[in-house]
Protein backbone atom coordinates (compact mmCIF):
# COMPACT_ATOMS: atom_id res chain seq x y z
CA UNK A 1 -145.02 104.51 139.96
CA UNK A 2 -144.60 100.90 141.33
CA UNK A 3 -145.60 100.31 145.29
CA UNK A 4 -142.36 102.16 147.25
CA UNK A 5 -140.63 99.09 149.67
CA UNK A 6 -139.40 102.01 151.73
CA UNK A 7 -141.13 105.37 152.56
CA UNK A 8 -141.71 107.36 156.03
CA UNK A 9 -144.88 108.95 157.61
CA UNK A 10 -142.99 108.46 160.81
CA UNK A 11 -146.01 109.72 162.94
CA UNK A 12 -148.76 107.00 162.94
CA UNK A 13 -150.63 109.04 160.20
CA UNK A 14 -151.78 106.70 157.42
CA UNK A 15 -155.29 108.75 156.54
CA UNK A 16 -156.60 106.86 153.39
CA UNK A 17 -156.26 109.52 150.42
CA UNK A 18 -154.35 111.94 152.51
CA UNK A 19 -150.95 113.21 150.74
CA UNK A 20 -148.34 114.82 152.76
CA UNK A 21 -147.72 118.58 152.03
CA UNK A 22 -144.18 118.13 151.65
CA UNK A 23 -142.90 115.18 149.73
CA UNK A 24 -139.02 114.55 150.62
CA UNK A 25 -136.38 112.63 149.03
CA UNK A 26 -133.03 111.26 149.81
CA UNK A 27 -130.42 109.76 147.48
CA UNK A 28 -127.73 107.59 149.50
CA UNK A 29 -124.36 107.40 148.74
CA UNK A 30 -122.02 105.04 149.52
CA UNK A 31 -120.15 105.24 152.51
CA UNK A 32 -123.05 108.29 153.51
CA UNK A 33 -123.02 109.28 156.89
CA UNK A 34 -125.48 108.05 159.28
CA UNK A 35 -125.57 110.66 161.86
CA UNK A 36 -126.16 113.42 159.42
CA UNK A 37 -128.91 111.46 157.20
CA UNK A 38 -130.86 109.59 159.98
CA UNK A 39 -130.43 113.40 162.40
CA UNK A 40 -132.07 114.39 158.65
CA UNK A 41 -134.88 112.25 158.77
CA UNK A 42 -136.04 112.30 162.68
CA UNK A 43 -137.13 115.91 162.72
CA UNK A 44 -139.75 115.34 159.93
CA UNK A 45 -140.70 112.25 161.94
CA UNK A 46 -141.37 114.14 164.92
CA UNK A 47 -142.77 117.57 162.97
CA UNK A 48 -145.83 114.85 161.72
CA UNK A 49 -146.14 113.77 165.39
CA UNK A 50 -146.19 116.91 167.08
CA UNK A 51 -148.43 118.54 164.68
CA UNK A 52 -150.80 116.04 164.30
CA UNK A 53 -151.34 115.82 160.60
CA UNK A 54 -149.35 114.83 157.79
CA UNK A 55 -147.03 117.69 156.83
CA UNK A 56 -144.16 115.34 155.67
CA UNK A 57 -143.29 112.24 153.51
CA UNK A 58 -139.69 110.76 152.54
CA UNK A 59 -138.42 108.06 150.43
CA UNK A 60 -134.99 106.84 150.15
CA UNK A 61 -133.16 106.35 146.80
CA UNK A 62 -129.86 104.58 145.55
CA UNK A 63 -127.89 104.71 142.43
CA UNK A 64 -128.81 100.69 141.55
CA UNK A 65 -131.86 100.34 144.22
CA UNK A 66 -130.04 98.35 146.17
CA UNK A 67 -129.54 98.88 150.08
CA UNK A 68 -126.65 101.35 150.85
CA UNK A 69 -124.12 100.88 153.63
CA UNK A 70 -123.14 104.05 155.28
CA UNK A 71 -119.29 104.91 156.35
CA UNK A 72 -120.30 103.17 159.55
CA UNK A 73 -120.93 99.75 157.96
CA UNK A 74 -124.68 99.79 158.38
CA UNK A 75 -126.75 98.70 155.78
CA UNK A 76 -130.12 100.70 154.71
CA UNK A 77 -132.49 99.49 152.65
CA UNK A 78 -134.13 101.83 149.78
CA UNK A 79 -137.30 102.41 147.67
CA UNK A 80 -135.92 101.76 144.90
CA UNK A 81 -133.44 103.68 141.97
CA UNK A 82 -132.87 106.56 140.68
CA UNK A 83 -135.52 106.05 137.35
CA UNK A 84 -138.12 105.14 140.37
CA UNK A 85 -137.56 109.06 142.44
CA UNK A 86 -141.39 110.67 141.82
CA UNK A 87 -142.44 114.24 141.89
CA UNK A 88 -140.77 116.09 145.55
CA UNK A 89 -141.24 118.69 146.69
CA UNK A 90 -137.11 118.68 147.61
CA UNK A 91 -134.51 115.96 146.81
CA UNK A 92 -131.19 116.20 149.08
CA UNK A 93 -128.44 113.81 148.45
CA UNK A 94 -126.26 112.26 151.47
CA UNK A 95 -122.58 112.25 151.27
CA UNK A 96 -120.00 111.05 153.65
CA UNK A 97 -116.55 109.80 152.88
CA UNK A 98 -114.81 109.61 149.77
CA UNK A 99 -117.00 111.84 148.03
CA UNK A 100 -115.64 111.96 144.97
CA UNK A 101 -116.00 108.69 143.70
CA UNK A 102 -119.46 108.55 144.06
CA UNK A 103 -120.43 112.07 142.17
CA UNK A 104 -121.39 109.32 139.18
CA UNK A 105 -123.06 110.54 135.80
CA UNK A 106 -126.44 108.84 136.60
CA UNK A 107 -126.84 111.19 140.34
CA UNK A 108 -125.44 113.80 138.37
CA UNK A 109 -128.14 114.04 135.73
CA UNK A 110 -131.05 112.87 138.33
CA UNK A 111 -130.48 115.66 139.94
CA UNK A 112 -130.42 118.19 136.75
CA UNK A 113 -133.82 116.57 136.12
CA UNK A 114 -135.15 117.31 139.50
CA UNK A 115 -134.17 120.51 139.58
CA UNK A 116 -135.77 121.44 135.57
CA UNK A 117 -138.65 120.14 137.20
CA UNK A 118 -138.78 122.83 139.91
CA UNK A 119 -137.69 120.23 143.09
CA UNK A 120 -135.54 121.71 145.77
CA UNK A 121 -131.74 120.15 145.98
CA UNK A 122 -130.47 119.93 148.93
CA UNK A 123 -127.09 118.14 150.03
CA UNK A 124 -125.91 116.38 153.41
CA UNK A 125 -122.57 116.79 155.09
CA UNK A 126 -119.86 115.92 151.86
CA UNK A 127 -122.63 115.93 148.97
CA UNK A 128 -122.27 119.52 148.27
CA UNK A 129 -119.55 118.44 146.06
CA UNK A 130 -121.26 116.42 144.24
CA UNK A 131 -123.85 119.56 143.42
CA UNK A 132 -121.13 121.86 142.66
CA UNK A 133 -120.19 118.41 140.38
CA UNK A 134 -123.30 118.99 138.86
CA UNK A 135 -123.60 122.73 138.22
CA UNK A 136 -126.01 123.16 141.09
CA UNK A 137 -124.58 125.73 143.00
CA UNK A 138 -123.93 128.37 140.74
CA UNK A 139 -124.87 131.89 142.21
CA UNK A 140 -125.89 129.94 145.51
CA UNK A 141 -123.93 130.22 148.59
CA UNK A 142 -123.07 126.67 150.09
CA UNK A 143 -121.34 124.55 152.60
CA UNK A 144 -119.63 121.87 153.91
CA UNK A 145 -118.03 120.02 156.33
CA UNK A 146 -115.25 121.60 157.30
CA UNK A 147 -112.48 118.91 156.43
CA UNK A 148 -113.74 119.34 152.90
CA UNK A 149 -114.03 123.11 152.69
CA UNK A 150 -110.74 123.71 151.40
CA UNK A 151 -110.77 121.22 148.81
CA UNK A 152 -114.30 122.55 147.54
CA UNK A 153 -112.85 126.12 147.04
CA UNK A 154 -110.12 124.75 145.59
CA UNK A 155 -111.54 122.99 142.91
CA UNK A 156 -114.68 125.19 142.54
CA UNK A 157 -112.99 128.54 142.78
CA UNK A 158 -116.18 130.51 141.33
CA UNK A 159 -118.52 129.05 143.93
CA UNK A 160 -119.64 130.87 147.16
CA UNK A 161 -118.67 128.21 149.91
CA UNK A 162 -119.06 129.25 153.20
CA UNK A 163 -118.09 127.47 156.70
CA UNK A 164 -121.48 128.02 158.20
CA UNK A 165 -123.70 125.35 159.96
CA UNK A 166 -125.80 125.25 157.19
CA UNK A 167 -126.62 127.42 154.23
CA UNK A 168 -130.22 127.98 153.07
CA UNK A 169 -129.91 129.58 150.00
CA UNK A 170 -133.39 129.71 148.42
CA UNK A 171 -133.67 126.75 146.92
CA UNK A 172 -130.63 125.07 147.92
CA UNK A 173 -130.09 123.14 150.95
CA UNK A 174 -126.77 122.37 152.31
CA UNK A 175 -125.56 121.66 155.70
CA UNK A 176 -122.14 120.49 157.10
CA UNK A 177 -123.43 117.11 158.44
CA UNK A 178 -123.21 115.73 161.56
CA UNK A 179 -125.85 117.31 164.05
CA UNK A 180 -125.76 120.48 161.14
CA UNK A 181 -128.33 118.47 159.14
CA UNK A 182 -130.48 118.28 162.40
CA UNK A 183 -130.52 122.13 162.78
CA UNK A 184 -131.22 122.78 158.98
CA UNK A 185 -134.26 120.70 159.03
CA UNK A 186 -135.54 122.50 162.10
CA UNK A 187 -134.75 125.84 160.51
CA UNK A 188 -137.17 124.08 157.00
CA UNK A 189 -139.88 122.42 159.92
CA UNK A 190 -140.17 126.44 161.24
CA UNK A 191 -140.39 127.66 157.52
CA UNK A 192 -143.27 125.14 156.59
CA UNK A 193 -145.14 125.38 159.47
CA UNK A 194 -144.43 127.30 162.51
CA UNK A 195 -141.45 128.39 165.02
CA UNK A 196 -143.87 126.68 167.70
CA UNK A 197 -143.54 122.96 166.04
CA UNK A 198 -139.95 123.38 165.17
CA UNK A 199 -139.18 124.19 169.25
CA UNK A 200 -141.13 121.41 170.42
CA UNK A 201 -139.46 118.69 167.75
CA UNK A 202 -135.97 120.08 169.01
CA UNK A 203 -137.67 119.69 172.64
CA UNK A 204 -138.32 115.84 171.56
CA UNK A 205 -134.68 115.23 170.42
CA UNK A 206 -133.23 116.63 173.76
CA UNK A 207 -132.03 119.45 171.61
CA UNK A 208 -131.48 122.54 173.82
CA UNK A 209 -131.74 125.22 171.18
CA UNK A 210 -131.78 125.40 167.57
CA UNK A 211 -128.68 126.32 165.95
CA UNK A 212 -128.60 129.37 163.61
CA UNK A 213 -126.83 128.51 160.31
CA UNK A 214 -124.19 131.23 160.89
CA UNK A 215 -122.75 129.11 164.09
CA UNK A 216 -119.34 127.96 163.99
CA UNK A 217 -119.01 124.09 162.37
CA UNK A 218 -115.63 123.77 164.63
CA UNK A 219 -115.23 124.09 168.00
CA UNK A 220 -113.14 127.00 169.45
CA UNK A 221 -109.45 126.81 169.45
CA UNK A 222 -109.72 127.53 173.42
CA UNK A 223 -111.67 124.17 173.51
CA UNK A 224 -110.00 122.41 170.69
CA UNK A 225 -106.11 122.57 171.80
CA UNK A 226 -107.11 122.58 175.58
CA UNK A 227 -105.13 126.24 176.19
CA UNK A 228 -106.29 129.41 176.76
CA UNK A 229 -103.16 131.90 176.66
CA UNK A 230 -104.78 134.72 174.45
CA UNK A 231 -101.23 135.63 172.39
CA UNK A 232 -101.03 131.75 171.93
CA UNK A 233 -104.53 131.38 170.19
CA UNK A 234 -104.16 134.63 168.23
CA UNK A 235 -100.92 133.10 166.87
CA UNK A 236 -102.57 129.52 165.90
CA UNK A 237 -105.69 131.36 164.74
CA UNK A 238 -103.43 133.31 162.46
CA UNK A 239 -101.39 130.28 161.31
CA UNK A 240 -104.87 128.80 160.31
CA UNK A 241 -105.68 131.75 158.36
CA UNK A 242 -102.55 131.61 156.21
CA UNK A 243 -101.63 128.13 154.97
CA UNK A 244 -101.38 128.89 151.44
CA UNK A 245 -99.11 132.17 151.87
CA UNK A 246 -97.24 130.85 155.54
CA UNK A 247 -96.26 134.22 157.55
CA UNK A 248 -92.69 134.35 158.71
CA UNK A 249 -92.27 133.50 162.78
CA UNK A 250 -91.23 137.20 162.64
CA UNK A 251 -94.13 137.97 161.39
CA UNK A 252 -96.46 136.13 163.59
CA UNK A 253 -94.81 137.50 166.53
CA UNK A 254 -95.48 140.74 165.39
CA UNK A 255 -99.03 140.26 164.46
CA UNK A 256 -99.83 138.95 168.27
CA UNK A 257 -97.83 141.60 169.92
CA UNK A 258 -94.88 139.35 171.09
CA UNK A 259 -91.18 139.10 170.01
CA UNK A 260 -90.45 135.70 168.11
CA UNK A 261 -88.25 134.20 171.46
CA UNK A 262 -91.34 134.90 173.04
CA UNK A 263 -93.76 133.02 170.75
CA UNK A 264 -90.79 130.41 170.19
CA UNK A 265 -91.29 130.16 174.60
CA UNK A 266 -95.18 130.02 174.43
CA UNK A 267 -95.53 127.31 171.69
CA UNK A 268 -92.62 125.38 173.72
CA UNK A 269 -94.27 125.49 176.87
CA UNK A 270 -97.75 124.66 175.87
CA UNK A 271 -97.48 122.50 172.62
CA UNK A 272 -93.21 121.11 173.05
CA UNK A 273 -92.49 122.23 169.34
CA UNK A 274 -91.36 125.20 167.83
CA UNK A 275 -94.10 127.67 166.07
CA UNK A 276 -92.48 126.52 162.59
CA UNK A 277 -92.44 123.10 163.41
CA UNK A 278 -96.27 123.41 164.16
CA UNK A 279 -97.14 125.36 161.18
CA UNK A 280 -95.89 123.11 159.57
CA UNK A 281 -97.90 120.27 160.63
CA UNK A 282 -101.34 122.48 159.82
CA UNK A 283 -100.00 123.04 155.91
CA UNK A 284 -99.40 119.25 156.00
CA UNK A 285 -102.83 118.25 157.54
CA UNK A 286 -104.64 120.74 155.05
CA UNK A 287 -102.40 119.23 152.52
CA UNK A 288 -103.60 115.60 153.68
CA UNK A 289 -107.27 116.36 153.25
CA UNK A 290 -107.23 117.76 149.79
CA UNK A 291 -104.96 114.64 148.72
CA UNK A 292 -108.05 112.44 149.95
CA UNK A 293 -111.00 114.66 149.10
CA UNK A 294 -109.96 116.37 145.86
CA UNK A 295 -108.60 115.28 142.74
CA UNK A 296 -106.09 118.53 142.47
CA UNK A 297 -102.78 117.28 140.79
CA UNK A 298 -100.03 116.74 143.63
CA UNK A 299 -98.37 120.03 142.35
CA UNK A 300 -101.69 122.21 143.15
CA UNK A 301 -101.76 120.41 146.22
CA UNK A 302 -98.21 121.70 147.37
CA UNK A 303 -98.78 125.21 146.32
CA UNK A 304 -101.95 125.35 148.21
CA UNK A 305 -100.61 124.37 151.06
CA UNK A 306 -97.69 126.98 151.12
CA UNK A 307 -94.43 124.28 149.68
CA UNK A 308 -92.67 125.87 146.97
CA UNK A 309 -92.46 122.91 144.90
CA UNK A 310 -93.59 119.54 144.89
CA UNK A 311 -90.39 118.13 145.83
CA UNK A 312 -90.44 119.74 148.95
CA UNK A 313 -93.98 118.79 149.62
CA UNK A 314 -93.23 115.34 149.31
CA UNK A 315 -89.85 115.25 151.26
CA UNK A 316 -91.63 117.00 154.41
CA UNK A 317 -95.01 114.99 153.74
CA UNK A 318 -92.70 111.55 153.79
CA UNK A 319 -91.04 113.38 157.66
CA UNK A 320 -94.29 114.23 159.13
CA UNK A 321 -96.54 110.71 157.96
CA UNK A 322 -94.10 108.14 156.57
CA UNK A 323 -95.20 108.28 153.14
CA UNK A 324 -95.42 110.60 149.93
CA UNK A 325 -97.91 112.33 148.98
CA UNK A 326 -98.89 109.90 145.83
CA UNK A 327 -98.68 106.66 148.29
CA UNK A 328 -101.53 108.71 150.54
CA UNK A 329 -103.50 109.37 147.59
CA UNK A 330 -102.72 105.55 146.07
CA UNK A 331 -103.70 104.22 149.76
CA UNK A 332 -106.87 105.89 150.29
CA UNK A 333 -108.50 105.30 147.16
């Protein structure tokens, strides 16, 4: 292999004919996210530092071997391309927005290649499509962030997608990005070497505890909607957990313990809209993110999301935004 432009020791540690134990790799994506590939990357950094030897290695990888510029316009330089990745010990690939149009043929069989060869895969915030794209994540439970969950299950109905943190899954890696990708690799630094280095890396980041995978991606509702009338939550939370099949305002009532002028008084008092008007609004957000993250046809979109047809999905999707659905989808692509 030709001499690497790009690679990380990250500690200092350059011992002539020393080879890391654990040889990392990271295949950008267009419009990646930052926060979740560079909160990736500064764990192994400080895991060499702390420990005092070389335990990792990582080399950055694009499509073409160009530089890469992340959904937040910045620029980062690579190794090289994909024909240049060596032997890893683990490969992850970095996804961010618009996820689907970069799950190309060439990442697609890279990654079958690394993984005949025994490598790890491992996926970063969005990229866990692009593995499911790929046949990766067959009988291996997986996640994602959570704007993208529903479209993942939707289109990959026979995979185990979770809404954990991150999923560690033998020898799959996936995480929900943001800070998620920071916990995982602590969670992989504590694996490798000891629960001792991983504490004192999170200690270095100003990271007050390391996150178990099974913690919640989303804040609570409490936090989220800035309420905290118990029957009120219970009501949203339930809303939440029934887009596809929407429960009657009878019915929602019922399930919280209130009469429906009572929930039609709580959601006018604390939100100004009526419970229907509001469930609507969460069948029409869900709705929204599978338009932009999936390529479900508008129809499977609408049923998904609870409208009977897709004429009714597009009236109340033109009400709520402005625009149809097709004019969202022509928009953000």
């Amino acid at each position: 292999m030709t001499e690497l432009e790009v690679t990380g020791t990250g500690s200092g540690l350059h011992e002539s004919g020393k080879e890391a134990e654990y040889r990392i790799g990271f295949c950008l994506v267009p419009e990646f996210s930052s926060l979740a590939f560079i909160s990736a990357i500064e764990p192994l950094r400080l895991a060499n530092r702390v420990a005092g030897r070389l335990i990792y290695e990582w080399y950055c990888f694009s499509e073409d071997g160009e530089p890469v510029t992340s959904s937040a316009g910045l620029a980062f330089p690579v190794a090289g391309k994909l024909s240049d990745i060596p032997a890893l010990h683990t490969l992850f690939v970095c996804g961010g927005l618009n996820i689907q149009s970069h799950s190309t043929p060439p990442i697609i069989a890279t990654l079958r290649k690394a993984a005949s060869r025994g490598t790890a895969i491992g996926a970063i915030c969005t990229a866990t499509y692009i593995l499911a794209k790929a046949g990766m994540m067959k009988d291996h439970r997986g996640t994602i962030h959570w704007e993208n969950t529903s479209g993942l299950r939707e289109e990959f109905p026979e995979l185990d997608i979770t809404t954990e943190l991150f999923e560690i899954d033998r020898n799959r890696f996936t995480c929900a990005g943001g800070t998620a990708s920071l916990d995982m690799m602590l969670s992989l630094i504590s694996t490798h070497t000891s629960h001792e280095v991983a504490l004192a890396v999170a200690e270095q980041l100003i990271h007050h505890r390391i996150r178990d995978g099974h913690e919640r991606q989303r804040m609570e509702l409490r936090a989220r909607l800035g309420i905290s009338h118990p029957k009120l939550l219970a009501a949203i939370s339930c809303m939440e957990e029934n887009l596809e099949e929407p429960l009657s305002c009878s019915n929602l009532a019922a399930n919280v313990g209130l009469s429906t002028r009572q929930l039609e008084r709580l959601f006018q008092k604390y939100l100004g809209r009526s419970p229907t008007r509001y469930y609507l609004g969460l069948r029409l957000d869900r709705a929204r993110y599978l338009l932009t993250q999936t390529s479900l046809p508008i129809i499977e979109v609408a049923l998904a999301c609870g409208f009977v047809s897709a004429s009714h999905f597009s009236k109340c999707h033109r009400e709520h935004f402005g625009h149809t659905p097709s004019e969202e989808r022509r928009v953000t692509r």
